[in-house]
PDB file of N, CA and C in Angstrom:
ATOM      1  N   UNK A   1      -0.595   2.149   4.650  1.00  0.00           N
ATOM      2  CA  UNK A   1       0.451   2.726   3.818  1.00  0.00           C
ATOM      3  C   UNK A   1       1.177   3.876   4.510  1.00  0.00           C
ATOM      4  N   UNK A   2       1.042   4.139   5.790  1.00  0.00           N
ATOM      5  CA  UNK A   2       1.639   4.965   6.433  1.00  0.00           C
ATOM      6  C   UNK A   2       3.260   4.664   6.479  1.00  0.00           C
ATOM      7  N   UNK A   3       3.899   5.869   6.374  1.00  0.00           N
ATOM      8  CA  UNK A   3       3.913   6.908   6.088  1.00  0.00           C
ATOM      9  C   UNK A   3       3.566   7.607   4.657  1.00  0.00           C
ATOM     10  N   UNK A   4       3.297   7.077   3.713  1.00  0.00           N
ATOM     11  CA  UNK A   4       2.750   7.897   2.260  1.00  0.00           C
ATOM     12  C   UNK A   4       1.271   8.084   2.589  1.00  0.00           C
ATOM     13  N   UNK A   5       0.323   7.043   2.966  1.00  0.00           N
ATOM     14  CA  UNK A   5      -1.012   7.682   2.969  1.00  0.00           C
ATOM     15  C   UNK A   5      -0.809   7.870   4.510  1.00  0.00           C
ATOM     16  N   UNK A   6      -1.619   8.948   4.893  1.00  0.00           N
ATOM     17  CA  UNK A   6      -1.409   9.412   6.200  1.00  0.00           C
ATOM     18  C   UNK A   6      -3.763   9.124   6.686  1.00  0.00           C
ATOM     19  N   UNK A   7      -3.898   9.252   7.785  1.00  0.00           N
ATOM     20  CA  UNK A   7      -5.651   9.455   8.173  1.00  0.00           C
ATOM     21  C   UNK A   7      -6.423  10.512   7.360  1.00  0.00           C
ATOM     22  N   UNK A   8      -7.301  10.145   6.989  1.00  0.00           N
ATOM     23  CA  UNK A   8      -7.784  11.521   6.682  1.00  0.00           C
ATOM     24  C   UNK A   8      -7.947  12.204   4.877  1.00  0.00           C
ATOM     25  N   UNK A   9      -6.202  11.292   4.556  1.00  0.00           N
ATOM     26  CA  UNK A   9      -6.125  11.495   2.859  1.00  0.00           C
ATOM     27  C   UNK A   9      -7.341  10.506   2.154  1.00  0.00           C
ATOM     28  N   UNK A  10      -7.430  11.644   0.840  1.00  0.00           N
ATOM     29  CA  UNK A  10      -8.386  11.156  -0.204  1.00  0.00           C
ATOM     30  C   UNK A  10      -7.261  10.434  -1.243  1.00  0.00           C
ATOM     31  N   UNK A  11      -7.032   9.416  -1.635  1.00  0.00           N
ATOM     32  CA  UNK A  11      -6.526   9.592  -2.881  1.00  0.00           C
ATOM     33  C   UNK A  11      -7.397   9.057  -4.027  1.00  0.00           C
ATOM     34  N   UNK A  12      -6.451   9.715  -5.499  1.00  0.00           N
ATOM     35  CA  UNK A  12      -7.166  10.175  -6.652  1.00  0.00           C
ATOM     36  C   UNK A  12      -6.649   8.599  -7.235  1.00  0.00           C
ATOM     37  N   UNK A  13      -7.566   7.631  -7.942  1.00  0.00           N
ATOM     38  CA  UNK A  13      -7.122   6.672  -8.815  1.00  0.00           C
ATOM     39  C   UNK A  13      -7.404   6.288  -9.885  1.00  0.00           C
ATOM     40  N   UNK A  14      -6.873   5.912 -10.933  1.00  0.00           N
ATOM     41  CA  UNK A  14      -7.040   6.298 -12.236  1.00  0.00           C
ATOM     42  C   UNK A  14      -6.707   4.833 -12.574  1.00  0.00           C
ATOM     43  N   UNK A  15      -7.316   4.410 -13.636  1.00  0.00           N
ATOM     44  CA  UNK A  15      -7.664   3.033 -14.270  1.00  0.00           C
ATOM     45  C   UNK A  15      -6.485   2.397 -15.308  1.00  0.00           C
ATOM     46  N   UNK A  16      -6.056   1.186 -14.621  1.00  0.00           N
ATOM     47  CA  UNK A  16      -4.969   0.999 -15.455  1.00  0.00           C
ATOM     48  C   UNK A  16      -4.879   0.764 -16.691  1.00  0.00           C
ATOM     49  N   UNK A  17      -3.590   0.883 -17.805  1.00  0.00           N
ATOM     50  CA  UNK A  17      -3.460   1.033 -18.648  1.00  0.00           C
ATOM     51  C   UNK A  17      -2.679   0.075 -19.036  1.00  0.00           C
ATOM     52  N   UNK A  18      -2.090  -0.307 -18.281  1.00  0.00           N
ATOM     53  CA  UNK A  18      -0.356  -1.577 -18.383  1.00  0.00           C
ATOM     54  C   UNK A  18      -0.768  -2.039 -17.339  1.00  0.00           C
ATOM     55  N   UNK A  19       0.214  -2.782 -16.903  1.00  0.00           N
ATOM     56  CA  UNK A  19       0.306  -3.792 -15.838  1.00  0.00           C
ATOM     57  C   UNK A  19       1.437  -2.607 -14.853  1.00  0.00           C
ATOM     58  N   UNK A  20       1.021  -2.804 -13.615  1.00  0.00           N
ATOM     59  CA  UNK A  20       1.757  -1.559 -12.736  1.00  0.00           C
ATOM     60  C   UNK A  20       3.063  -2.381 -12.626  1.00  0.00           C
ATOM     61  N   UNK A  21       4.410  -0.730 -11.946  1.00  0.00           N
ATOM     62  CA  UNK A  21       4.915  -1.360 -12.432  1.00  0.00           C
ATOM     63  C   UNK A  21       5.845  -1.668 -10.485  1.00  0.00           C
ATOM     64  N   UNK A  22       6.804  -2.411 -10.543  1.00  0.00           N
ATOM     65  CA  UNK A  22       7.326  -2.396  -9.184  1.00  0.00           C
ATOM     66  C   UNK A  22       7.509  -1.111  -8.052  1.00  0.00           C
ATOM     67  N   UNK A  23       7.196  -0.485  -7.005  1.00  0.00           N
ATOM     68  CA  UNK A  23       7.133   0.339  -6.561  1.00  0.00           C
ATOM     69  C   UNK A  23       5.864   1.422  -6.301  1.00  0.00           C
ATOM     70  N   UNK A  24       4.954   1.267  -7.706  1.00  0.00           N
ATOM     71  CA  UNK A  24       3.775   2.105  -7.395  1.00  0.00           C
ATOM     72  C   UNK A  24       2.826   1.164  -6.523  1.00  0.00           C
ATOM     73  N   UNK A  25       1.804   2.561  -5.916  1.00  0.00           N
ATOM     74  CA  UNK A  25       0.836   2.300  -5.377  1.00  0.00           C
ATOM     75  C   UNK A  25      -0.670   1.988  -6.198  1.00  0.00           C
ATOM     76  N   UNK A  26      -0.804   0.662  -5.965  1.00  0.00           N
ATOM     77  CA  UNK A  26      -2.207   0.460  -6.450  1.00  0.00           C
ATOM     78  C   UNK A  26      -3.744   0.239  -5.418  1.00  0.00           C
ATOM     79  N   UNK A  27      -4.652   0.330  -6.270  1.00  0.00           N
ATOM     80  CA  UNK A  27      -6.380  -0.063  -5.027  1.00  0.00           C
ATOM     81  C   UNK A  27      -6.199  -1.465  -6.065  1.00  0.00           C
ATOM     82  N   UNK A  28      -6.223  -2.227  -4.662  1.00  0.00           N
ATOM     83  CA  UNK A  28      -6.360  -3.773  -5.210  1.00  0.00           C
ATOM     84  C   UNK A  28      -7.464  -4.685  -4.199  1.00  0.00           C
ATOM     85  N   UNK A  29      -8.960  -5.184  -5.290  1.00  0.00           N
ATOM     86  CA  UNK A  29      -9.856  -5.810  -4.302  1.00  0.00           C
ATOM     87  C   UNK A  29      -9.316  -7.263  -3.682  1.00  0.00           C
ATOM     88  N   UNK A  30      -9.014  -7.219  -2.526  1.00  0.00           N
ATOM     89  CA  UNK A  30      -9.092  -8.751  -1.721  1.00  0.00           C
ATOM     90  C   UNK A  30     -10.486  -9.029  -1.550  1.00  0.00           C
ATOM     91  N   UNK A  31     -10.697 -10.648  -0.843  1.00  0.00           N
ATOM     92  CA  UNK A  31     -11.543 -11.242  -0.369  1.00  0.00           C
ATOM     93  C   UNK A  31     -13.146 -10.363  -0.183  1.00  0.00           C
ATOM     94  N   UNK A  32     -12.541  -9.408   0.893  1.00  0.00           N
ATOM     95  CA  UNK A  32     -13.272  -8.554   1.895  1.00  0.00           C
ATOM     96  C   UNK A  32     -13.253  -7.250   2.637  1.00  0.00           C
ATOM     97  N   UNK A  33     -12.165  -6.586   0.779  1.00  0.00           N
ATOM     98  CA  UNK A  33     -11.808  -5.605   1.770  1.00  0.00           C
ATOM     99  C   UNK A  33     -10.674  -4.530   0.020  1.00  0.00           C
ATOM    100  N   UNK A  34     -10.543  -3.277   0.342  1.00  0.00           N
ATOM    101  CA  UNK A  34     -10.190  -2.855  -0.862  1.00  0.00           C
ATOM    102  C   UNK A  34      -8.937  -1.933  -0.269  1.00  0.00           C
ATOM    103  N   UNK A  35      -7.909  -2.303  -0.786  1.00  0.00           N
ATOM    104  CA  UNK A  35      -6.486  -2.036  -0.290  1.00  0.00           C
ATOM    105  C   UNK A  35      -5.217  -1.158  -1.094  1.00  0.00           C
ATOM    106  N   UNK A  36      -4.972  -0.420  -0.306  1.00  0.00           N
ATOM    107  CA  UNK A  36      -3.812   0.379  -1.112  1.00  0.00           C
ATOM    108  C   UNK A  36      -2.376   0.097  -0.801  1.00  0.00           C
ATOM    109  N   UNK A  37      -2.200  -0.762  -1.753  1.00  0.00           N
ATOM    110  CA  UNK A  37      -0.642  -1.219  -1.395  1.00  0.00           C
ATOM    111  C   UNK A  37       0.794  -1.096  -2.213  1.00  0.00           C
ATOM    112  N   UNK A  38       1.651  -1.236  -1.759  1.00  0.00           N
ATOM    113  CA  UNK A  38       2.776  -0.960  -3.042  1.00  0.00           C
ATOM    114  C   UNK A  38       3.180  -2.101  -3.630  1.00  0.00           C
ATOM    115  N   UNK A  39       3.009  -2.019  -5.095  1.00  0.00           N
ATOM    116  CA  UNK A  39       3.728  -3.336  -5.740  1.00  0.00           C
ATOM    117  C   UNK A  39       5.410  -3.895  -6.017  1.00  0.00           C
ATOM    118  N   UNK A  40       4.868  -5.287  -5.135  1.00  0.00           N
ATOM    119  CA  UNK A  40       6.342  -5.413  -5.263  1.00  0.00           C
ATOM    120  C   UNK A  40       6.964  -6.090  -6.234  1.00  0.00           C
ATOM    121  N   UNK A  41       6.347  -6.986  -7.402  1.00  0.00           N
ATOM    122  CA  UNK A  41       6.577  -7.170  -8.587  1.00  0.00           C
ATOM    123  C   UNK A  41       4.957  -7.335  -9.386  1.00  0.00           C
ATOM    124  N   UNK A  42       5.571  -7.680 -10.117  1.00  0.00           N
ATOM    125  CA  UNK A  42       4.159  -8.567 -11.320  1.00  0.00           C
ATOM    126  C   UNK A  42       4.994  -8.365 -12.751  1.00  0.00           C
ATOM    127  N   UNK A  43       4.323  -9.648 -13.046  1.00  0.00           N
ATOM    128  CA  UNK A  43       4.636 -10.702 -13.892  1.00  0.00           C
ATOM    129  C   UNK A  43       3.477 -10.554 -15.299  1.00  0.00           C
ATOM    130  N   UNK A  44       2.967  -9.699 -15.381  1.00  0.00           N
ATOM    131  CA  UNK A  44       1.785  -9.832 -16.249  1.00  0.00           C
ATOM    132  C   UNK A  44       0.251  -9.864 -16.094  1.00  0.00           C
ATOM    133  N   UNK A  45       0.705 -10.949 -15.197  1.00  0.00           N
ATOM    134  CA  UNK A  45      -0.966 -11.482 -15.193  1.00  0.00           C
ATOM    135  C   UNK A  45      -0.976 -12.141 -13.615  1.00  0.00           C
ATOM    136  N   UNK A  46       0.133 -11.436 -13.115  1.00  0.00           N
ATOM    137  CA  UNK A  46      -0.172 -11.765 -10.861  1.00  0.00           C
ATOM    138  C   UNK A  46       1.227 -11.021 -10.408  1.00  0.00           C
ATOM    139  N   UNK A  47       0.355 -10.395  -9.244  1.00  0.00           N
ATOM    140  CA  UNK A  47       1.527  -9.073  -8.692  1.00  0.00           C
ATOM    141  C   UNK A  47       1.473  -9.529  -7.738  1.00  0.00           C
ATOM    142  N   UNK A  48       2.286  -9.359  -6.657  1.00  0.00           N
ATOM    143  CA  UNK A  48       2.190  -8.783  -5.110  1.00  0.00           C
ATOM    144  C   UNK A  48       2.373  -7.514  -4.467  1.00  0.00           C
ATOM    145  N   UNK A  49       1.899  -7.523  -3.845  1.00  0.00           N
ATOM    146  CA  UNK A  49       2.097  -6.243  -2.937  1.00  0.00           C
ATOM    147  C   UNK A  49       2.243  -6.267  -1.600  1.00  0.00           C
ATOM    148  N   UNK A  50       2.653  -5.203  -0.982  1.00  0.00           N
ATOM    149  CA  UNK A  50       2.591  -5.266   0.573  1.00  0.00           C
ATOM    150  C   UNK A  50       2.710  -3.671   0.725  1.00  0.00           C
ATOM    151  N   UNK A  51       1.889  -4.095   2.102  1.00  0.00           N
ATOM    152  CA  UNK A  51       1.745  -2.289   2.726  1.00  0.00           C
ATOM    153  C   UNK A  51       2.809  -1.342   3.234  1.00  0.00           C
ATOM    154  N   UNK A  52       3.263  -0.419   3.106  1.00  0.00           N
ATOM    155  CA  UNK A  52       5.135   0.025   3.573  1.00  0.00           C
ATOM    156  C   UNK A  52       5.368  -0.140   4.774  1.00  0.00           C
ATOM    157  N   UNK A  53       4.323  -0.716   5.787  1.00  0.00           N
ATOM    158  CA  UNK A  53       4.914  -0.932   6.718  1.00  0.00           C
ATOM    159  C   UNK A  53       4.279  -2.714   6.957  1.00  0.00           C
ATOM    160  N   UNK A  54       3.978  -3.076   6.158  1.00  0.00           N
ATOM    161  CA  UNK A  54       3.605  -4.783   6.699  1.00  0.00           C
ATOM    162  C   UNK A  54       4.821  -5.136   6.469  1.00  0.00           C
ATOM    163  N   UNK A  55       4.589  -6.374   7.370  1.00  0.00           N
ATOM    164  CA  UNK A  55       5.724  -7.555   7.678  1.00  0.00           C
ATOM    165  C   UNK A  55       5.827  -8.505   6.782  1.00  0.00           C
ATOM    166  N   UNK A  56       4.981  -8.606   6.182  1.00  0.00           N
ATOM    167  CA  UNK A  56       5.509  -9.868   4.714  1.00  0.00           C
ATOM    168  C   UNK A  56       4.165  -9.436   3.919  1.00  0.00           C
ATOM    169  N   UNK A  57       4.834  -9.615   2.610  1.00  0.00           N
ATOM    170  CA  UNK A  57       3.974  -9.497   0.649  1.00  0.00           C
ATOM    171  C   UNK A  57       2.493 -10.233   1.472  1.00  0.00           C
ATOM    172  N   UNK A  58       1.851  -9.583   0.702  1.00  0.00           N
ATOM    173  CA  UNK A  58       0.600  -9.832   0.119  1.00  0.00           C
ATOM    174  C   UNK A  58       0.469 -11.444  -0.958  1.00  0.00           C
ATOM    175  N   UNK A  59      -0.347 -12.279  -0.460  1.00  0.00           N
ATOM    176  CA  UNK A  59      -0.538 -13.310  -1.239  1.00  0.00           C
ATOM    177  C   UNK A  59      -0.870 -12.967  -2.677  1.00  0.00           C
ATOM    178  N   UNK A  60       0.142 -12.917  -3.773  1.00  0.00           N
ATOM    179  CA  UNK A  60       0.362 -13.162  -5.135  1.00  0.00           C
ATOM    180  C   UNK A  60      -1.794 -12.703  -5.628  1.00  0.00           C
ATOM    181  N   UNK A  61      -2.036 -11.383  -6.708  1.00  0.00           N
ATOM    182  CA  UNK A  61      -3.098 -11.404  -6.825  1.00  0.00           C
ATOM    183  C   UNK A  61      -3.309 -11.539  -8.251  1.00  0.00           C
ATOM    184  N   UNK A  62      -4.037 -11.717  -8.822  1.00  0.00           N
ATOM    185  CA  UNK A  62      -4.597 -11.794 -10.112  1.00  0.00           C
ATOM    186  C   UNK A  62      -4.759 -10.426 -10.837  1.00  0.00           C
ATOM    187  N   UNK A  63      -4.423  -9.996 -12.069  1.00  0.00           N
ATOM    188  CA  UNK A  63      -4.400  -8.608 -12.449  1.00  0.00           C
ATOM    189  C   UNK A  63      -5.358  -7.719 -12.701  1.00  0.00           C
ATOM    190  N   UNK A  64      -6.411  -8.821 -12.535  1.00  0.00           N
ATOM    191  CA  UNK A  64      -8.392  -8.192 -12.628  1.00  0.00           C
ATOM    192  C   UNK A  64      -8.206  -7.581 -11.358  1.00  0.00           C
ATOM    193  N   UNK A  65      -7.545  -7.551  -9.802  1.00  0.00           N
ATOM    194  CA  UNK A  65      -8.105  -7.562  -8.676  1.00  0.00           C
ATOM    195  C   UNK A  65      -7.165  -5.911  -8.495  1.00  0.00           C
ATOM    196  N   UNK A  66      -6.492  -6.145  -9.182  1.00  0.00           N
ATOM    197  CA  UNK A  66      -5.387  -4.843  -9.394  1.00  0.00           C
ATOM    198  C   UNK A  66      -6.510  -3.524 -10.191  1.00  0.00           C
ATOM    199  N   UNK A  67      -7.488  -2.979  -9.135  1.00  0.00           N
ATOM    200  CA  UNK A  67      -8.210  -1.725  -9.565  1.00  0.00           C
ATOM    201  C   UNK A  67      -7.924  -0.515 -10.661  1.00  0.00           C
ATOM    202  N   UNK A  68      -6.488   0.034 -10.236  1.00  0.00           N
ATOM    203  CA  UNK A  68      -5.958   1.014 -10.726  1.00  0.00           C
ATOM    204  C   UNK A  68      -4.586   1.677  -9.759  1.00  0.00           C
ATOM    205  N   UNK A  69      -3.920   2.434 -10.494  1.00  0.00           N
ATOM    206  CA  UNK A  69      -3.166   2.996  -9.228  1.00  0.00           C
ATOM    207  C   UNK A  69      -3.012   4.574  -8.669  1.00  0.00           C
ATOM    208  N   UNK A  70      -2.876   4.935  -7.977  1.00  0.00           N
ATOM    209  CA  UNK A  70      -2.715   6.216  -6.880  1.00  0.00           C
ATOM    210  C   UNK A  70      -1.835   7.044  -7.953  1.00  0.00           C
ATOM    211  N   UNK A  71      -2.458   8.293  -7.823  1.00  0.00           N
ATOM    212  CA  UNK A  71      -1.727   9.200  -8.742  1.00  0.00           C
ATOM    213  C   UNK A  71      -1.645  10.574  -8.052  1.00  0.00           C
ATOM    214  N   UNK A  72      -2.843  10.995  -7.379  1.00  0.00           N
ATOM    215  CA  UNK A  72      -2.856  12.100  -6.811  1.00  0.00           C
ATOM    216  C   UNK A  72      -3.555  11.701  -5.045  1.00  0.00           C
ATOM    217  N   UNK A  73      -3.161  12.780  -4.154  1.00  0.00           N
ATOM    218  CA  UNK A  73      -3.646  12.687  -2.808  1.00  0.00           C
ATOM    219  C   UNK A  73      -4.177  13.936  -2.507  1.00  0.00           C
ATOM    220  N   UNK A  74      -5.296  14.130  -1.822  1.00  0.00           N
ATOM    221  CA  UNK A  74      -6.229  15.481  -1.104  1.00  0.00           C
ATOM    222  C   UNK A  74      -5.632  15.178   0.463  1.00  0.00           C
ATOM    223  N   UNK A  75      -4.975  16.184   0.370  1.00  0.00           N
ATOM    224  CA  UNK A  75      -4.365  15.958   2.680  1.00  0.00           C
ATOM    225  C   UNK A  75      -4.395  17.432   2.795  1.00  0.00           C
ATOM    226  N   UNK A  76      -5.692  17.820   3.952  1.00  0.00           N
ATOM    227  CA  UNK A  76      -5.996  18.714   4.258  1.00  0.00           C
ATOM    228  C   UNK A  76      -6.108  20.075   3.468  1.00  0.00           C
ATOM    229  N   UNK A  77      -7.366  19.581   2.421  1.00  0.00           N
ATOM    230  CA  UNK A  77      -7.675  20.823   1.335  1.00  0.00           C
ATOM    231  C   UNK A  77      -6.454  20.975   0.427  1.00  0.00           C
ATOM    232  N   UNK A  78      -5.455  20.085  -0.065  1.00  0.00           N
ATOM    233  CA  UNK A  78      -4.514  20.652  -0.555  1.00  0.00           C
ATOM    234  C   UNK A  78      -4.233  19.334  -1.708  1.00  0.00           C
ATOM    235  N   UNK A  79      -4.228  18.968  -2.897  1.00  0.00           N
ATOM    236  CA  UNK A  79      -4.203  18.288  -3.841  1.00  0.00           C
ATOM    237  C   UNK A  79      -2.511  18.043  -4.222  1.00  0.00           C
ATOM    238  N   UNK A  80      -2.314  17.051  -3.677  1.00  0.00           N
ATOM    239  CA  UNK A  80      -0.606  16.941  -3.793  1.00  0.00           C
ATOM    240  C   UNK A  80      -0.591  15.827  -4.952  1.00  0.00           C
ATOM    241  N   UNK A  81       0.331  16.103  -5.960  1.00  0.00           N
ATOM    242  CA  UNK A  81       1.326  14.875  -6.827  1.00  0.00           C
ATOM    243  C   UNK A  81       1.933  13.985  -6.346  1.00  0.00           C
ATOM    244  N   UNK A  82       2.012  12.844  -6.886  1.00  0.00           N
ATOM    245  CA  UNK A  82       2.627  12.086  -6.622  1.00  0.00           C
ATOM    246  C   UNK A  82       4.277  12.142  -5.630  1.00  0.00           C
ATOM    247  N   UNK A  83       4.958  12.711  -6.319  1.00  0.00           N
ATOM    248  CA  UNK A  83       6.282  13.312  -5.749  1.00  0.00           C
ATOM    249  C   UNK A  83       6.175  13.831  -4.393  1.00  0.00           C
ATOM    250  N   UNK A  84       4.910  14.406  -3.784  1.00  0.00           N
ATOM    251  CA  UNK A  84       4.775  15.388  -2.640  1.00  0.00           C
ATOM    252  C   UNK A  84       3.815  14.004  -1.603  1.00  0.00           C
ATOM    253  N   UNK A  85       3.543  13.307  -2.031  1.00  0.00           N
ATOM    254  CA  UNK A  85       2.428  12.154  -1.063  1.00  0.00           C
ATOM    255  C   UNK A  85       3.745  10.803  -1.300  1.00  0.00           C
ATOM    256  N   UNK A  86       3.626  10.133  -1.916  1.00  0.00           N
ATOM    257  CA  UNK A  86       4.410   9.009  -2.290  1.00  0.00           C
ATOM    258  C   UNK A  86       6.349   9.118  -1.526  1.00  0.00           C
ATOM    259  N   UNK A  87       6.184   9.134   0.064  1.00  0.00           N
ATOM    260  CA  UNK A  87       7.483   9.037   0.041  1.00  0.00           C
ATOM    261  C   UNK A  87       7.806   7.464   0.298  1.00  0.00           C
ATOM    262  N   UNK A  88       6.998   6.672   0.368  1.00  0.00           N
ATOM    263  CA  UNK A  88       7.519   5.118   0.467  1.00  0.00           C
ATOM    264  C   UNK A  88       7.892   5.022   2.335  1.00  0.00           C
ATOM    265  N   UNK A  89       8.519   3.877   2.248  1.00  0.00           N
ATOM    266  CA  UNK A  89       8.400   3.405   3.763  1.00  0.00           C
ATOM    267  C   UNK A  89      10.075   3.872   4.004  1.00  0.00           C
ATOM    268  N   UNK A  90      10.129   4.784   5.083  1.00  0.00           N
ATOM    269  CA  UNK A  90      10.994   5.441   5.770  1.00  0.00           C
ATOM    270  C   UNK A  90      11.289   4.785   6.921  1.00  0.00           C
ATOM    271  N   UNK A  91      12.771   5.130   7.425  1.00  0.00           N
ATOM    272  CA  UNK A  91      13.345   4.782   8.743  1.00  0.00           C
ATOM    273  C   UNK A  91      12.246   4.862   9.790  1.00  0.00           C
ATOM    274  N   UNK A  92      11.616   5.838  10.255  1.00  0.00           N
ATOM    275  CA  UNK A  92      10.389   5.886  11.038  1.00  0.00           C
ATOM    276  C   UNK A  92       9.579   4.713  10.662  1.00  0.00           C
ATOM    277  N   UNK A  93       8.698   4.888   9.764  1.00  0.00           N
ATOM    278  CA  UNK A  93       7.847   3.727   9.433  1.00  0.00           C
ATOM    279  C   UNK A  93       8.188   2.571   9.367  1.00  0.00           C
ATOM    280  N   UNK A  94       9.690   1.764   9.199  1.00  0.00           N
ATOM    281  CA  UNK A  94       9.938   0.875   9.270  1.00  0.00           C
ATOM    282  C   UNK A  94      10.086  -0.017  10.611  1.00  0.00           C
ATOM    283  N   UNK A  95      10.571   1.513  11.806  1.00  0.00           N
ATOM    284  CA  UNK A  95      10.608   1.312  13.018  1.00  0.00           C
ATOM    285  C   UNK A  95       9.262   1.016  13.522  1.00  0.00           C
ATOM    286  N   UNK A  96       8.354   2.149  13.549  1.00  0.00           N
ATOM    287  CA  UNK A  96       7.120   1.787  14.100  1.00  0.00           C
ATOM    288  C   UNK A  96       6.643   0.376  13.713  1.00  0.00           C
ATOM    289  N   UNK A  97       6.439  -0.140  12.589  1.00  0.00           N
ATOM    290  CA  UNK A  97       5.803  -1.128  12.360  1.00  0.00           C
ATOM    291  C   UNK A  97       6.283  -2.508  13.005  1.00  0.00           C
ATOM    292  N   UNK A  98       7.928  -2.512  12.743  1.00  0.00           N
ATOM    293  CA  UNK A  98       8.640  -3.774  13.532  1.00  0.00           C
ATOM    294  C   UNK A  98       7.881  -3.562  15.398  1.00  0.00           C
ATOM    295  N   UNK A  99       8.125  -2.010  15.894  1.00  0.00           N
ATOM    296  CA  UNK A  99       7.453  -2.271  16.998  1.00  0.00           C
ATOM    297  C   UNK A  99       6.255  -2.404  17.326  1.00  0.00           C
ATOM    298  N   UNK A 100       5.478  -2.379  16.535  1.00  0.00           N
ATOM    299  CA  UNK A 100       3.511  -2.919  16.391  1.00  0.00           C
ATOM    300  C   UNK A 100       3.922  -4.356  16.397  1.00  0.00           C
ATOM    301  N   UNK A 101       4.689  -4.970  15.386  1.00  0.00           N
ATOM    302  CA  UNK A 101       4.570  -6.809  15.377  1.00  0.00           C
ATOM    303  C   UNK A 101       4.929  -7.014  16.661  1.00  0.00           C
ATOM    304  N   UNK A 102       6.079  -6.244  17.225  1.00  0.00           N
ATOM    305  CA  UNK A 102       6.709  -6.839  18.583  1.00  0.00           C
ATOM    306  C   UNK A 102       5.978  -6.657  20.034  1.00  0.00           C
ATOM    307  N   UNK A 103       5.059  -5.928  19.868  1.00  0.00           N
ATOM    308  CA  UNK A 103       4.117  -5.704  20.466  1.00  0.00           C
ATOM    309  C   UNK A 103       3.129  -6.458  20.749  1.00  0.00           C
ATOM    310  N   UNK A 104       2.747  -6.655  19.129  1.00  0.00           N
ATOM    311  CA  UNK A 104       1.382  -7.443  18.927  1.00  0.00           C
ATOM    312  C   UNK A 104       1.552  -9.336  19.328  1.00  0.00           C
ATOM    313  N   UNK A 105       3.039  -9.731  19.412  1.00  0.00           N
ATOM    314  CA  UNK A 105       3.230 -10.990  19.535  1.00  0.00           C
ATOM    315  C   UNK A 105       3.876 -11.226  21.229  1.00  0.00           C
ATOM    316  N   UNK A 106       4.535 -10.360  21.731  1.00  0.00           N
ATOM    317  CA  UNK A 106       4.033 -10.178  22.820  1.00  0.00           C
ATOM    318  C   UNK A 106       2.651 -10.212  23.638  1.00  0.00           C
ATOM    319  N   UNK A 107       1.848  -9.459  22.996  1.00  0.00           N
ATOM    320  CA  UNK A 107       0.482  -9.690  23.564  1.00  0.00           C
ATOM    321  C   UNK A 107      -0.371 -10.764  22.961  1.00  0.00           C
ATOM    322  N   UNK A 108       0.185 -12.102  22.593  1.00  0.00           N
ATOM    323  CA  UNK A 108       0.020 -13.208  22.174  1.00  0.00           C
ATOM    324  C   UNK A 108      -1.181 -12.952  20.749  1.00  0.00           C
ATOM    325  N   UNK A 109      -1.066 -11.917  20.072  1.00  0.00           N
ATOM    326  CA  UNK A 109      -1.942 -11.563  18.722  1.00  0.00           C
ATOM    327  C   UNK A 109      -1.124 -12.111  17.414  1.00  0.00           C
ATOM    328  N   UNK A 110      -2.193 -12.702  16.653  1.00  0.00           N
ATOM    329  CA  UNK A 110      -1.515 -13.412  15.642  1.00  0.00           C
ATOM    330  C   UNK A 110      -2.059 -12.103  14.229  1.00  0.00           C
ATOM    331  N   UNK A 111      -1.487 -12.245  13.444  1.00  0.00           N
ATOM    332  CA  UNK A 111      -2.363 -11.291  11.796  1.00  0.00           C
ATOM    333  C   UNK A 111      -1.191 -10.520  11.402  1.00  0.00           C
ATOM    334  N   UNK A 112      -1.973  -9.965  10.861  1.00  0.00           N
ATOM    335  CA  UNK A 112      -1.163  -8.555  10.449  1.00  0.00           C
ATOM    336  C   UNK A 112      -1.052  -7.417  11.377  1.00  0.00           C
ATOM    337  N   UNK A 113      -0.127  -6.832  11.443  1.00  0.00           N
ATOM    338  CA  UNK A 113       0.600  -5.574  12.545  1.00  0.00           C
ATOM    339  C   UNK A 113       0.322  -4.710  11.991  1.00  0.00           C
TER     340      UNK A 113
END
């Protein structure tokens, strides 16, 4: 989720109430693995998401798998709001990441960047 979650941050998550809504950050369990991503729609009862800097959505999840969402962040002793952690995927971050895929497929690596 870089640039909003940065190394190092704690974030605070709180148990949903509704169905999240486009744009927030939720903890959503995959397969093998527990993920903080931004939603890019949902429908009720199956969202997607993708990370602000991945290259394509998240395979469509079920709304049980949708944990809760990100409300508060701890970055370096300091308890920030939403407004102060949550800036979404920026010109930078959009750059870096296109150059991780272009990188990564260059060096004949297939996955996620």
């Amino acid at each position: 989720m870089w640039p909003s979650l940065r190394a190092g941050d704690v974030a605070e998550v709180e148990p949903l109430a509704e169905a999240p809504r486009p744009g927030e950050v939720v903890l959503a369990r995959f397969e093998s693995s527990l993920v903080l991503h931004r939603v890019r729609w949902c429908d009720g009862s199956v969202c997607a998401l993708r990370g602000d800097n991945g290259g394509v959505e998240d395979p469509p999840l079920p709304l049980f798998r949708i944990l809760g969402r990100a409300r508060r962040v701890r970055r370096g002793g300091a308890l920030l709001e939403m407004e102060r952690w949550d800036v979404g995927p920026r010109l930078v971050g959009r750059w870096r990441a296109t150059l991780k895929r272009q990188v990564a497929a260059w060096l004949g690596r297939t996955g996620r960047a």
